[in-house]
N, C-alpha and C. Protein backbone atom coordinates (compact mmCIF):
# COMPACT_ATOMS: atom_id res chain seq x y z
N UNK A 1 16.55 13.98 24.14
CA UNK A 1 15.94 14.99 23.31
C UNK A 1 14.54 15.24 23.81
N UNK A 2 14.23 16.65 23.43
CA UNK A 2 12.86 16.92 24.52
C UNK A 2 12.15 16.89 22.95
N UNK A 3 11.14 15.62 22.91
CA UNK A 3 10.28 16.06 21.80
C UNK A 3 8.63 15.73 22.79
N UNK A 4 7.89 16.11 21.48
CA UNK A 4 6.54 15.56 22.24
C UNK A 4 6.35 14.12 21.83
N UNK A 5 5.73 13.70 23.00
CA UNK A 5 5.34 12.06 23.67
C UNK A 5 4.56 11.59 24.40
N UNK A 6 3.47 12.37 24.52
CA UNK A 6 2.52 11.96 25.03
C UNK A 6 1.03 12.37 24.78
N UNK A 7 0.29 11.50 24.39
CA UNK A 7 -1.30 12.05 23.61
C UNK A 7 -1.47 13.02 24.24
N UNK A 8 -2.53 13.84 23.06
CA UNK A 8 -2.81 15.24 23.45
C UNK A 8 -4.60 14.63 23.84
N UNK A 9 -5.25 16.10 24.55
CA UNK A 9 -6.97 15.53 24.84
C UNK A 9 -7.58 15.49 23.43
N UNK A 10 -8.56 15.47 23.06
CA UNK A 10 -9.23 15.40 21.83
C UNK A 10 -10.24 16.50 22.02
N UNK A 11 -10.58 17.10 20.96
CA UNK A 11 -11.67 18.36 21.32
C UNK A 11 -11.59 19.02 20.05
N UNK A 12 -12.48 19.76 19.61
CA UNK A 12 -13.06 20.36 18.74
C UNK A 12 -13.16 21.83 18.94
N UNK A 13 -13.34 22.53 17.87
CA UNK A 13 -13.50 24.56 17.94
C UNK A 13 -13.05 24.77 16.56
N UNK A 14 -13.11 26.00 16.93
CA UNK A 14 -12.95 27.00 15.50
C UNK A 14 -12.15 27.95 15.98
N UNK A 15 -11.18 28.56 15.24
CA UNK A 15 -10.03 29.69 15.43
C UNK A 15 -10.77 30.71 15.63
N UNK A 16 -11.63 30.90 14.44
CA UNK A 16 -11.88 32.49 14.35
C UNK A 16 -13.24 32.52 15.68
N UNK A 17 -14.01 31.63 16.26
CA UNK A 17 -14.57 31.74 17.44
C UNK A 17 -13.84 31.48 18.68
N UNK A 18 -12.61 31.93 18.53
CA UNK A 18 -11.88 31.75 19.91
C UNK A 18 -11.52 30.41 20.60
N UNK A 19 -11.82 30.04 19.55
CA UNK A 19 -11.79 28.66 20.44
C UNK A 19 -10.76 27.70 18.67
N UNK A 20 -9.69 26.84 19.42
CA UNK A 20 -8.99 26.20 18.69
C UNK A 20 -9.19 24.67 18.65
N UNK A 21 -9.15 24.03 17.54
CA UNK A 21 -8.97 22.51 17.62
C UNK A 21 -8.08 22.33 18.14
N UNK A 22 -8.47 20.70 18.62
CA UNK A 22 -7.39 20.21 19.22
C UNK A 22 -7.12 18.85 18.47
N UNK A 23 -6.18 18.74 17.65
CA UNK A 23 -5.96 17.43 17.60
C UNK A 23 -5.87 16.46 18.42
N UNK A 24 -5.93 15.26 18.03
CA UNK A 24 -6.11 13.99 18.57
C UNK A 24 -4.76 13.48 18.82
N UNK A 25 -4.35 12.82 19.52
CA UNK A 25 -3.01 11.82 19.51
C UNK A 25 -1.69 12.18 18.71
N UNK A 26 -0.80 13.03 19.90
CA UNK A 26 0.55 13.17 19.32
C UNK A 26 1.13 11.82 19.68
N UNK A 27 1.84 11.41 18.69
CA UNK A 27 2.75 9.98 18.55
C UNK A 27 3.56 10.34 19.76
N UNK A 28 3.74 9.39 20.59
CA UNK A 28 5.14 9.23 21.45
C UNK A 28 6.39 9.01 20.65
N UNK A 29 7.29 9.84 21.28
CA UNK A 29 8.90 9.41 20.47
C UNK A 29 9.35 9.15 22.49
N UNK A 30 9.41 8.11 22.48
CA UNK A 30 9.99 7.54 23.43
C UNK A 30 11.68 7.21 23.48
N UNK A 31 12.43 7.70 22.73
CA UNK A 31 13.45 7.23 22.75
C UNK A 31 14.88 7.97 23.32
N UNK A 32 15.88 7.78 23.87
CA UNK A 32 16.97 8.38 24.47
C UNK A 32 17.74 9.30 23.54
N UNK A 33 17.87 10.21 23.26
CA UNK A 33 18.15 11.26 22.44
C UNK A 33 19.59 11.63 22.77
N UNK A 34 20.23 10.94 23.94
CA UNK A 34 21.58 11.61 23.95
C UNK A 34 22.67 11.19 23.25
N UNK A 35 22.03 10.12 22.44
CA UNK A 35 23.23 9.63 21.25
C UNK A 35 23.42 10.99 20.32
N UNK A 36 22.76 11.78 20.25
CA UNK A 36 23.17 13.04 19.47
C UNK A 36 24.31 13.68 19.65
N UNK A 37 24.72 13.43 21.09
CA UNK A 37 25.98 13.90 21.23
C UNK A 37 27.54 12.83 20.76
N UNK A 38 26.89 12.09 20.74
CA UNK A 38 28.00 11.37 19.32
C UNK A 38 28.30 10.95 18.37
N UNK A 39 27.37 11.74 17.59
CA UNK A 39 27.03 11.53 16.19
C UNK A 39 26.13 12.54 15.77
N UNK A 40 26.25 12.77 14.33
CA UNK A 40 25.26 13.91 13.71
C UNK A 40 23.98 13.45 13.81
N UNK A 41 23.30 13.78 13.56
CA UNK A 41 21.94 13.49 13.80
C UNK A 41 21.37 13.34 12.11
N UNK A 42 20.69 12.13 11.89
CA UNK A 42 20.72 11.78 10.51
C UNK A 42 19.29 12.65 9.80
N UNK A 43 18.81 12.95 10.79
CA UNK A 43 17.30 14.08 10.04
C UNK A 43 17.31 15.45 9.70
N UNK A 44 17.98 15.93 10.56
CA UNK A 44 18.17 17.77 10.91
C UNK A 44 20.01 17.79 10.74
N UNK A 45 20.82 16.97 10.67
CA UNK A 45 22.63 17.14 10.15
C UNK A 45 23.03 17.78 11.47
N UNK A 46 22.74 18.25 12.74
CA UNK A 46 23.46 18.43 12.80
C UNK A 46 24.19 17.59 13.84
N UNK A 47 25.37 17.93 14.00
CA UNK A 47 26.42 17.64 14.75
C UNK A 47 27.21 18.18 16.38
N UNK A 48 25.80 17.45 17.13
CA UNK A 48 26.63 18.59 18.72
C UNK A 48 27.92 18.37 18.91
N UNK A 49 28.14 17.55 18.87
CA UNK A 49 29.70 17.27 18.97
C UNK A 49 30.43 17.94 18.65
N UNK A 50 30.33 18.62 18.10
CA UNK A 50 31.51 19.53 17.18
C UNK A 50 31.82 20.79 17.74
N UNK A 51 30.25 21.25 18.60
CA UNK A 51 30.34 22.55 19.26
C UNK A 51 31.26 22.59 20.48
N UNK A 52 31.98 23.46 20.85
CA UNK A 52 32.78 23.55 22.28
C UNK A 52 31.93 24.45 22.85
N UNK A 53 31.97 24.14 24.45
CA UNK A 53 31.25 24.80 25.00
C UNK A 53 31.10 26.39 24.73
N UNK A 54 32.41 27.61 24.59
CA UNK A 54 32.11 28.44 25.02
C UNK A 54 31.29 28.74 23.18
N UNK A 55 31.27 28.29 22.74
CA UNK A 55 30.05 28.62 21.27
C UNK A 55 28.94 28.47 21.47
N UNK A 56 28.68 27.88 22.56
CA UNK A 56 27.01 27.55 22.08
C UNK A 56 26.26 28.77 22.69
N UNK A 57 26.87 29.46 23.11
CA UNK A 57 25.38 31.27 23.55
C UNK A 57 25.73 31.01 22.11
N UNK A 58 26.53 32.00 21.29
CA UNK A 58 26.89 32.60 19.85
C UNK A 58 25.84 31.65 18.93
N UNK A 59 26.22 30.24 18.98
CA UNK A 59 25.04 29.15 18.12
C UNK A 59 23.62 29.47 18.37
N UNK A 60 23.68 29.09 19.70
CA UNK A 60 22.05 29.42 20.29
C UNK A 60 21.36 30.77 19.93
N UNK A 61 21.99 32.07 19.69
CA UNK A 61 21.37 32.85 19.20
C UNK A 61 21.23 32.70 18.02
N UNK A 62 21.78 32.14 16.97
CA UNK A 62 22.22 32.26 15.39
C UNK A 62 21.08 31.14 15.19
N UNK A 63 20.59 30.32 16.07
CA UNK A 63 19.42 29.19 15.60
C UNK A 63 18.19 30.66 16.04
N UNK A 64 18.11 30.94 16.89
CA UNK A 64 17.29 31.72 17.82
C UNK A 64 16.28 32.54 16.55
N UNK A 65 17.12 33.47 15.88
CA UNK A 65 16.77 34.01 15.10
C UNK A 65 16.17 34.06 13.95
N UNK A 66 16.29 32.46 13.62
CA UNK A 66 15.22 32.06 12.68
C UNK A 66 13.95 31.51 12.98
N UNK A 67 13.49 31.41 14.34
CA UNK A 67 12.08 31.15 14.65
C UNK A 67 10.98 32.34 14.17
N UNK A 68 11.39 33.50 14.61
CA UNK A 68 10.56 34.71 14.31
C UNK A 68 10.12 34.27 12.72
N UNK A 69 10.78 34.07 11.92
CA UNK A 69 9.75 33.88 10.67
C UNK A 69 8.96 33.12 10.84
N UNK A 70 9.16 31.83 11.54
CA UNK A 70 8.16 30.51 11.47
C UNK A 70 6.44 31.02 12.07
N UNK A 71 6.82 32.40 13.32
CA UNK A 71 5.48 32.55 13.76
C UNK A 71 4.23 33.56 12.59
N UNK A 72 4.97 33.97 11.31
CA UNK A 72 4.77 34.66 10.84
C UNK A 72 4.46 34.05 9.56
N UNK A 73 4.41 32.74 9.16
CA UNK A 73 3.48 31.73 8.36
C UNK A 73 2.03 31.49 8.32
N UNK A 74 1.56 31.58 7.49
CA UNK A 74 -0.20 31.31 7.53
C UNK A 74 -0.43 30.31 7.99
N UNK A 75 0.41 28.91 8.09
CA UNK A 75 -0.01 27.60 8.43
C UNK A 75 0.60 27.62 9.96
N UNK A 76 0.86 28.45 10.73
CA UNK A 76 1.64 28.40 11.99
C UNK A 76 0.69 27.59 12.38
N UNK A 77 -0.50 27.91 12.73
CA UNK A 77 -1.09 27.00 13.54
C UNK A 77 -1.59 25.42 13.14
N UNK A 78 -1.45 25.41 12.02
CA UNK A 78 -1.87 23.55 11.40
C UNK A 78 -0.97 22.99 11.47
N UNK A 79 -1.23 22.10 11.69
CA UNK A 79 -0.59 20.23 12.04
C UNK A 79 -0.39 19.46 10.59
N UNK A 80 0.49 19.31 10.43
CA UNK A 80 0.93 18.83 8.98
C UNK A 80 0.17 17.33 8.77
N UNK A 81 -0.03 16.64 10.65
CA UNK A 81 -0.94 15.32 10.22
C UNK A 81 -1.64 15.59 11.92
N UNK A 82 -2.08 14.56 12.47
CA UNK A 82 -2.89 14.89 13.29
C UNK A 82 -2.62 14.54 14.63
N UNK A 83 -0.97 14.15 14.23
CA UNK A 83 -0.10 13.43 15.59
C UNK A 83 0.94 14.32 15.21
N UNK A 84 1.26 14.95 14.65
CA UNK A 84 2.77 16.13 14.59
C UNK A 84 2.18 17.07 15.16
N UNK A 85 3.02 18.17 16.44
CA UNK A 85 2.69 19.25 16.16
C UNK A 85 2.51 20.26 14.87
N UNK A 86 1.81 21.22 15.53
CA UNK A 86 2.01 23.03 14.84
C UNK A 86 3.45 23.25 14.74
N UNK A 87 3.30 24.25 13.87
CA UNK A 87 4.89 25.08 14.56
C UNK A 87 4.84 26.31 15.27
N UNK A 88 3.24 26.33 15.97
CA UNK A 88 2.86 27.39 16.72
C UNK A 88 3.50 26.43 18.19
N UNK A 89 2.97 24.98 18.18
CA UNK A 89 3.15 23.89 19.07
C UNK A 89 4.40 24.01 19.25
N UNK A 90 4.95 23.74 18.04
CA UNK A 90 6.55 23.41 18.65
C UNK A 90 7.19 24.57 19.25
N UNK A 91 6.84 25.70 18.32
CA UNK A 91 7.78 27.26 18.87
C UNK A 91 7.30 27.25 20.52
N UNK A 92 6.31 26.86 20.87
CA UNK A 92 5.75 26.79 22.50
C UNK A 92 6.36 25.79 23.15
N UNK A 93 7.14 24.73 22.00
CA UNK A 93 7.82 23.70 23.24
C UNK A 93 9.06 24.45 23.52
N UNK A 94 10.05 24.90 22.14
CA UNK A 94 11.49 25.24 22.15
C UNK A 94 11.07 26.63 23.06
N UNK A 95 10.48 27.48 23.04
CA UNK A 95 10.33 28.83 24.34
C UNK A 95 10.51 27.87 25.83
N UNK A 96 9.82 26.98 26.00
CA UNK A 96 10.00 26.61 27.38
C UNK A 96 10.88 25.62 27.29
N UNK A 97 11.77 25.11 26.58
CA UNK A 97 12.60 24.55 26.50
C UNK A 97 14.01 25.38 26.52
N UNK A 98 13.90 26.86 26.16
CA UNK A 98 15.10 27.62 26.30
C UNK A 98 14.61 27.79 27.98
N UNK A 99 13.73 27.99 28.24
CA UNK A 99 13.49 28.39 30.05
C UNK A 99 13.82 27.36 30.56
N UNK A 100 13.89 26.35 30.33
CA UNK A 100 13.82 24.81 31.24
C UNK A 100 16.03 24.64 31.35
N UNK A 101 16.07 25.04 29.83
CA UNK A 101 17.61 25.39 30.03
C UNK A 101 18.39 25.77 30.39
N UNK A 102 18.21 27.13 30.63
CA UNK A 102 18.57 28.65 31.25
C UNK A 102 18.50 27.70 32.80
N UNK A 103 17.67 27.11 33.59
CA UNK A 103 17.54 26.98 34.64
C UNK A 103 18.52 26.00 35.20
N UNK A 104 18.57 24.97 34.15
CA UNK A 104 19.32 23.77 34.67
C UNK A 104 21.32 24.05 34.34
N UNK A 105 21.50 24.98 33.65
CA UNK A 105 23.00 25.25 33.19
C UNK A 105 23.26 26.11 34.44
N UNK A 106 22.22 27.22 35.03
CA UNK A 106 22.62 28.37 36.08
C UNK A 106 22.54 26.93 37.31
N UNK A 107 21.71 25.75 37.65
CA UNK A 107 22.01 24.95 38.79
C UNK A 107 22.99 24.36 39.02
N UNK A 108 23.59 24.02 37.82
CA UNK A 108 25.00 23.11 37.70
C UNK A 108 26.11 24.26 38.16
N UNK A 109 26.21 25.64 37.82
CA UNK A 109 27.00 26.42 38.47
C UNK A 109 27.07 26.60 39.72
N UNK A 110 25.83 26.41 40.29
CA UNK A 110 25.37 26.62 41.67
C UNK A 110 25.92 25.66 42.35
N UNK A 111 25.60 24.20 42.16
CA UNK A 111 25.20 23.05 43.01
C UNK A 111 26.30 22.03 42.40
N UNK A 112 27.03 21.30 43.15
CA UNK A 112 27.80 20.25 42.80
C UNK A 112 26.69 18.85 42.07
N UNK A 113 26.73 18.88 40.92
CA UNK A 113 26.01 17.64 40.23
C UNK A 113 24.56 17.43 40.72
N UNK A 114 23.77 18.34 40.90
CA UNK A 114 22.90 18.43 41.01
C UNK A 114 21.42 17.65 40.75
N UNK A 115 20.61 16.93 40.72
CA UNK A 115 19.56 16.32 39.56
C UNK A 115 18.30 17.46 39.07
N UNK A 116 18.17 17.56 38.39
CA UNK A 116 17.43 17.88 37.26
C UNK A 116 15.95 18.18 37.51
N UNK A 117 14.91 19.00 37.78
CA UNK A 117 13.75 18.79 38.50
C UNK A 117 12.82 18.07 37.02
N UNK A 118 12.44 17.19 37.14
CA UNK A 118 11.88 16.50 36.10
C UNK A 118 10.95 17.06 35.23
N UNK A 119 10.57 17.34 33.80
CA UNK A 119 9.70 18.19 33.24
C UNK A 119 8.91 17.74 32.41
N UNK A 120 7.70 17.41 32.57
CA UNK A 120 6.55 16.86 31.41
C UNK A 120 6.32 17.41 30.72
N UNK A 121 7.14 17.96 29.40
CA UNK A 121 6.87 18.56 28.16
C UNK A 121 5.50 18.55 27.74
N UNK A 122 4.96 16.99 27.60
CA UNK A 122 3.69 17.31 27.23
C UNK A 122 2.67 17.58 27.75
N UNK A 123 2.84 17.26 29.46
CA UNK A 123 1.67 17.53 30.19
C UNK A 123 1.53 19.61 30.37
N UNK A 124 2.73 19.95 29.91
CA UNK A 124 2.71 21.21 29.83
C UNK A 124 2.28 21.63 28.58
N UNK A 125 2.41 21.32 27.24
CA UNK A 125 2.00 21.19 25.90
C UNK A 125 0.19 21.56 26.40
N UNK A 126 0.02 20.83 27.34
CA UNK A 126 -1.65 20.75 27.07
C UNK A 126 -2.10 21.62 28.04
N UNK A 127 -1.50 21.92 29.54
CA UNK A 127 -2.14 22.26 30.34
C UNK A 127 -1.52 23.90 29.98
N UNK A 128 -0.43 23.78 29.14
CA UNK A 128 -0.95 25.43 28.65
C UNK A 128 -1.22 25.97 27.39
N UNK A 129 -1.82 24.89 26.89
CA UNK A 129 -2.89 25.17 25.27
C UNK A 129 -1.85 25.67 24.82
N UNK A 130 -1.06 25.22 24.31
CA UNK A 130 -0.35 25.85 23.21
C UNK A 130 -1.00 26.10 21.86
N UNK A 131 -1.66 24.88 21.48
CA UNK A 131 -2.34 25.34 20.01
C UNK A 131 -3.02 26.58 20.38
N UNK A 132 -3.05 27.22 21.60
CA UNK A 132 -4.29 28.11 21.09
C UNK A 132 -3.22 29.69 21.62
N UNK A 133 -2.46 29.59 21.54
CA UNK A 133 -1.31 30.71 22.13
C UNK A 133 -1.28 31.59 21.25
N UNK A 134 -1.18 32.73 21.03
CA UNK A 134 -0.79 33.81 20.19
C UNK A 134 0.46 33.78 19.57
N UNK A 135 0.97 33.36 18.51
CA UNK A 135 2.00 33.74 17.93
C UNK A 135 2.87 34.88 17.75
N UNK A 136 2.15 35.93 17.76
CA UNK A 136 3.22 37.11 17.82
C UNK A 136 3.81 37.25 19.56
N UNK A 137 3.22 36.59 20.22
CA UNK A 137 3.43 36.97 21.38
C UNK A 137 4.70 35.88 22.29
N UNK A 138 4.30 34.52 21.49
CA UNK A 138 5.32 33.35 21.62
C UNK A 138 6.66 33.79 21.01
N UNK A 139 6.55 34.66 20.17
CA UNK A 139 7.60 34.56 18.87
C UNK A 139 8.57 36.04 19.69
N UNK A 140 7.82 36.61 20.68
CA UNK A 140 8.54 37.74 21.85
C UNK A 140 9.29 36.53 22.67
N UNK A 141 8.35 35.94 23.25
CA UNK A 141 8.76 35.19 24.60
C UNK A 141 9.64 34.13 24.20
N UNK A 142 9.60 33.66 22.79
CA UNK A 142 10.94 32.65 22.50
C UNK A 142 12.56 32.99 22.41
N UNK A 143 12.01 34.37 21.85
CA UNK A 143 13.49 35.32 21.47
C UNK A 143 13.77 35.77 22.88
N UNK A 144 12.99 35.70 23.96
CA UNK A 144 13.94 36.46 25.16
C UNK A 144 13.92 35.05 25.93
N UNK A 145 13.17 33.95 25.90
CA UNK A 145 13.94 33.08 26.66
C UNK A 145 15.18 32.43 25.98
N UNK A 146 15.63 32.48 24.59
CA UNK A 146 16.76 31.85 24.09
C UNK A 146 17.83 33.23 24.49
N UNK A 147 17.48 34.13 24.78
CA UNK A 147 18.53 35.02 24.98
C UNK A 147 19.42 35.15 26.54
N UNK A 148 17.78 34.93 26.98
CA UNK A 148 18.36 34.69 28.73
C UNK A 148 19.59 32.91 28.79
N UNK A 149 18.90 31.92 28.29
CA UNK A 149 19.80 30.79 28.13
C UNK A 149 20.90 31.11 27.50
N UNK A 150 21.34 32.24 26.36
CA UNK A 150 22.39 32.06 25.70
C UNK A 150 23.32 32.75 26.85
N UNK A 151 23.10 34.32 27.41
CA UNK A 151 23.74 34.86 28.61
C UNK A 151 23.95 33.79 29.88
N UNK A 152 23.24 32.68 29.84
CA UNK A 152 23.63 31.97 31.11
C UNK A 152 24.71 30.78 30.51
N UNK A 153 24.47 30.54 29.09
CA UNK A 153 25.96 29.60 28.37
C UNK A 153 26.89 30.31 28.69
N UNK A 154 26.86 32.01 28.24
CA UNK A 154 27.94 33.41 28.13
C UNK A 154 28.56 33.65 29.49
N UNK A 155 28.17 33.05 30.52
CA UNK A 155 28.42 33.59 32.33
C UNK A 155 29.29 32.08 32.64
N UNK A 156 29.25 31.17 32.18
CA UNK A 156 29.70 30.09 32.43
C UNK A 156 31.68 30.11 32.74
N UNK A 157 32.27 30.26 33.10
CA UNK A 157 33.79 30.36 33.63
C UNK A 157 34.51 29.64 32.64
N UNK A 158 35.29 28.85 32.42
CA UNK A 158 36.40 28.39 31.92
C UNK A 158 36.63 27.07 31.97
N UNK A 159 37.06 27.04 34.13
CA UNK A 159 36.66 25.64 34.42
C UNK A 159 35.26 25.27 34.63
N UNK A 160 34.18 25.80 34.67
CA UNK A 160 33.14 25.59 34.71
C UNK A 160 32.69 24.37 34.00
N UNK A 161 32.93 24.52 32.35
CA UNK A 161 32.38 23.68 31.50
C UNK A 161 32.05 21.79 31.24
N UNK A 162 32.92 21.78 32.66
CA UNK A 162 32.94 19.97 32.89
C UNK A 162 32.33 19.51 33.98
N UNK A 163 31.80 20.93 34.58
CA UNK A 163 30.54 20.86 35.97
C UNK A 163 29.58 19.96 35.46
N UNK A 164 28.90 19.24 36.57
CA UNK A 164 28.07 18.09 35.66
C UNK A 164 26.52 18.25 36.84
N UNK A 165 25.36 17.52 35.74
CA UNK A 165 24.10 17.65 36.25
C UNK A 165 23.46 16.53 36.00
N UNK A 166 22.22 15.78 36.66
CA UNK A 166 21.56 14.38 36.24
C UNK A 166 20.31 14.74 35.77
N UNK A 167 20.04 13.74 34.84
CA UNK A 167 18.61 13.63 34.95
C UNK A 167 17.79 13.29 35.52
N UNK A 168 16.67 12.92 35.84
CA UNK A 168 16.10 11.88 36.64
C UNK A 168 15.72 10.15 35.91
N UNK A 169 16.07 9.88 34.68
CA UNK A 169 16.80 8.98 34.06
C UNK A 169 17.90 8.37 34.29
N UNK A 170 18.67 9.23 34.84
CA UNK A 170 20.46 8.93 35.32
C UNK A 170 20.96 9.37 34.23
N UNK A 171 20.99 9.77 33.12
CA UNK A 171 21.73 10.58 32.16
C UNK A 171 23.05 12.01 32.88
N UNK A 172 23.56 12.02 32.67
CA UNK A 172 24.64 12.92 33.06
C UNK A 172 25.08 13.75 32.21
N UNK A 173 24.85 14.90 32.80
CA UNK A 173 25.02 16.16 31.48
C UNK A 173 26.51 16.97 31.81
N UNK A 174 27.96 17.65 30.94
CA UNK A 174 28.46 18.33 31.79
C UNK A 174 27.71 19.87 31.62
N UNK A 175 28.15 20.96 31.19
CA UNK A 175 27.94 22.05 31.53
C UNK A 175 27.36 21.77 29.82
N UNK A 176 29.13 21.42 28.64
CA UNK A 176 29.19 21.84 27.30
C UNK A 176 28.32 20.62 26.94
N UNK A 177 28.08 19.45 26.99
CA UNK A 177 27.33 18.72 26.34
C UNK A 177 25.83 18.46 26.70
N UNK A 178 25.27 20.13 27.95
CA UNK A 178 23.97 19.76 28.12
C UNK A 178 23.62 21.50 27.23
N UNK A 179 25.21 22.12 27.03
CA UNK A 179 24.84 23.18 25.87
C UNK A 179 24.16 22.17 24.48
N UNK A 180 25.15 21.65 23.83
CA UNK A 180 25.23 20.61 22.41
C UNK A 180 23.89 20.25 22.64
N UNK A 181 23.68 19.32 23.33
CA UNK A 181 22.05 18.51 23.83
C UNK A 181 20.79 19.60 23.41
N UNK A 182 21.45 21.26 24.18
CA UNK A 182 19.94 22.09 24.03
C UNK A 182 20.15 22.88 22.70
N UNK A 183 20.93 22.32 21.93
CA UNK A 183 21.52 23.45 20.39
C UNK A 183 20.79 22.32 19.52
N UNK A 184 21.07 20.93 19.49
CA UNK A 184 19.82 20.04 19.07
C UNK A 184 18.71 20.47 18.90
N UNK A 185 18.22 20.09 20.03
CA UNK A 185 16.75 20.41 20.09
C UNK A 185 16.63 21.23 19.31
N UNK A 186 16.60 22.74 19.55
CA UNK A 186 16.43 23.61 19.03
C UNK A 186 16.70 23.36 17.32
N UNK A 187 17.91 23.14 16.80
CA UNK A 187 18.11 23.00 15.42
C UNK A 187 17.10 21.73 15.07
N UNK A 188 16.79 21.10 15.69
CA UNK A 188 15.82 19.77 15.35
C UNK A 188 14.62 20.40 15.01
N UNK A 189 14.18 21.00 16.00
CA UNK A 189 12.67 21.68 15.70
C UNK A 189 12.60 22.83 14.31
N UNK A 190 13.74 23.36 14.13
CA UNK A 190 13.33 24.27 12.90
C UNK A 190 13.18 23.25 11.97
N UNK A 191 14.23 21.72 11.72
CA UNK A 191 13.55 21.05 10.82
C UNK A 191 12.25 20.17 11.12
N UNK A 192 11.83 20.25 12.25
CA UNK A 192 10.33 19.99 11.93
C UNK A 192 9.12 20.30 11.52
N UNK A 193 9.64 22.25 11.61
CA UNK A 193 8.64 22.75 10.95
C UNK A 193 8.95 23.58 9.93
N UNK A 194 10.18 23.10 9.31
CA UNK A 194 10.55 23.78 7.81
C UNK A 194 9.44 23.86 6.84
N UNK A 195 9.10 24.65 6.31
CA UNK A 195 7.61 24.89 5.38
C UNK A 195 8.11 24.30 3.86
């Protein structure tokens, strides 16, 4: 599971002078997240398992569509404590997390079992300021990167779906359970920043 895990810098500002706080220390969740795919997930319910591959574009849009409200909250940008993201934060992880997707489902079509180019969620979290990102503009770029990932679930063949990809962990994804894996995430994060 792609959550954030690694401290953020510490720093100070004001919104309305252009300049955003930065909280202090996001908690690490260090832990292997692919047990989700065999079992519901006891925080957010749901259940990848259950999805077959050729559902998850159809799912992935049907989660997709409920972010646009989240950027459109007065509290988008506050931190519920001072180690959780925003849900300005998170909508900036799940956007590059539908891009990070889209990329690795179109390689596995490409490339016989391919590995995975490794991705520092959080070193990207910081080095592209998410707290300080525009929301109406994230809340464009989330809806067309979950759309481009759902058309690259939608292009996927038949036999395709048992094509397989690594992590750089050694985790092994096929086509449908690195769909399930990225329908998580995604459904995970709306319950993290359910208002």
């Amino acid at each position: 599971m792609t959550f954030p895990n690694e401290r953020a810098d510490s720093g100070s500002g004001s919104e309305a002078g252009g300049e955003v706080r930065v909280e202090p220390d996001i908690e690490p969740d260090l832990k292997d997240w692919t047990w989700v795919l065999q079992k519901p997930c006891p925080d957010c319910g749901f259940d990848a398992g259950t999805v077959a591959g050729p559902q998850v574009a159809s799912q992935l849009r049907a989660v997709a569509v409920r972010w646009p409200a989240v950027f459109e909250r007065a509290d988008v940008r506050l931190r519920p404590q001072p180690t959780v993201w925003s849900p300005l934060e998170y909508g900036c992880h799940v956007r590059d997390v539908c891009r990070v997707f889209e990329l690795r489902v179109n390689l596995i079509r490409l490339q016989g079992n391919p590995a995975f180019e490794s991705w520092d969620q959080d070193a990207t979290a910081v080095a592209d300021a998410y707290a300080g990102q525009d929301p109406a503009a994230v809340s464009a770029e989330l809806s067309a990167a979950a759309e481009a990932a759902a058309a690259a679930f939608d292009a996927v063949g038949e036999r395709e779906w048992h094509r397989t990809g690594r992590r750089s962990d050694g985790s092994v994804f096929t086509i449908e359970t690195l769909g399930q894996y990225f329908l998580h995430d995604l459904t995970h994060h709306l319950h993290d920043v359910r208002g």
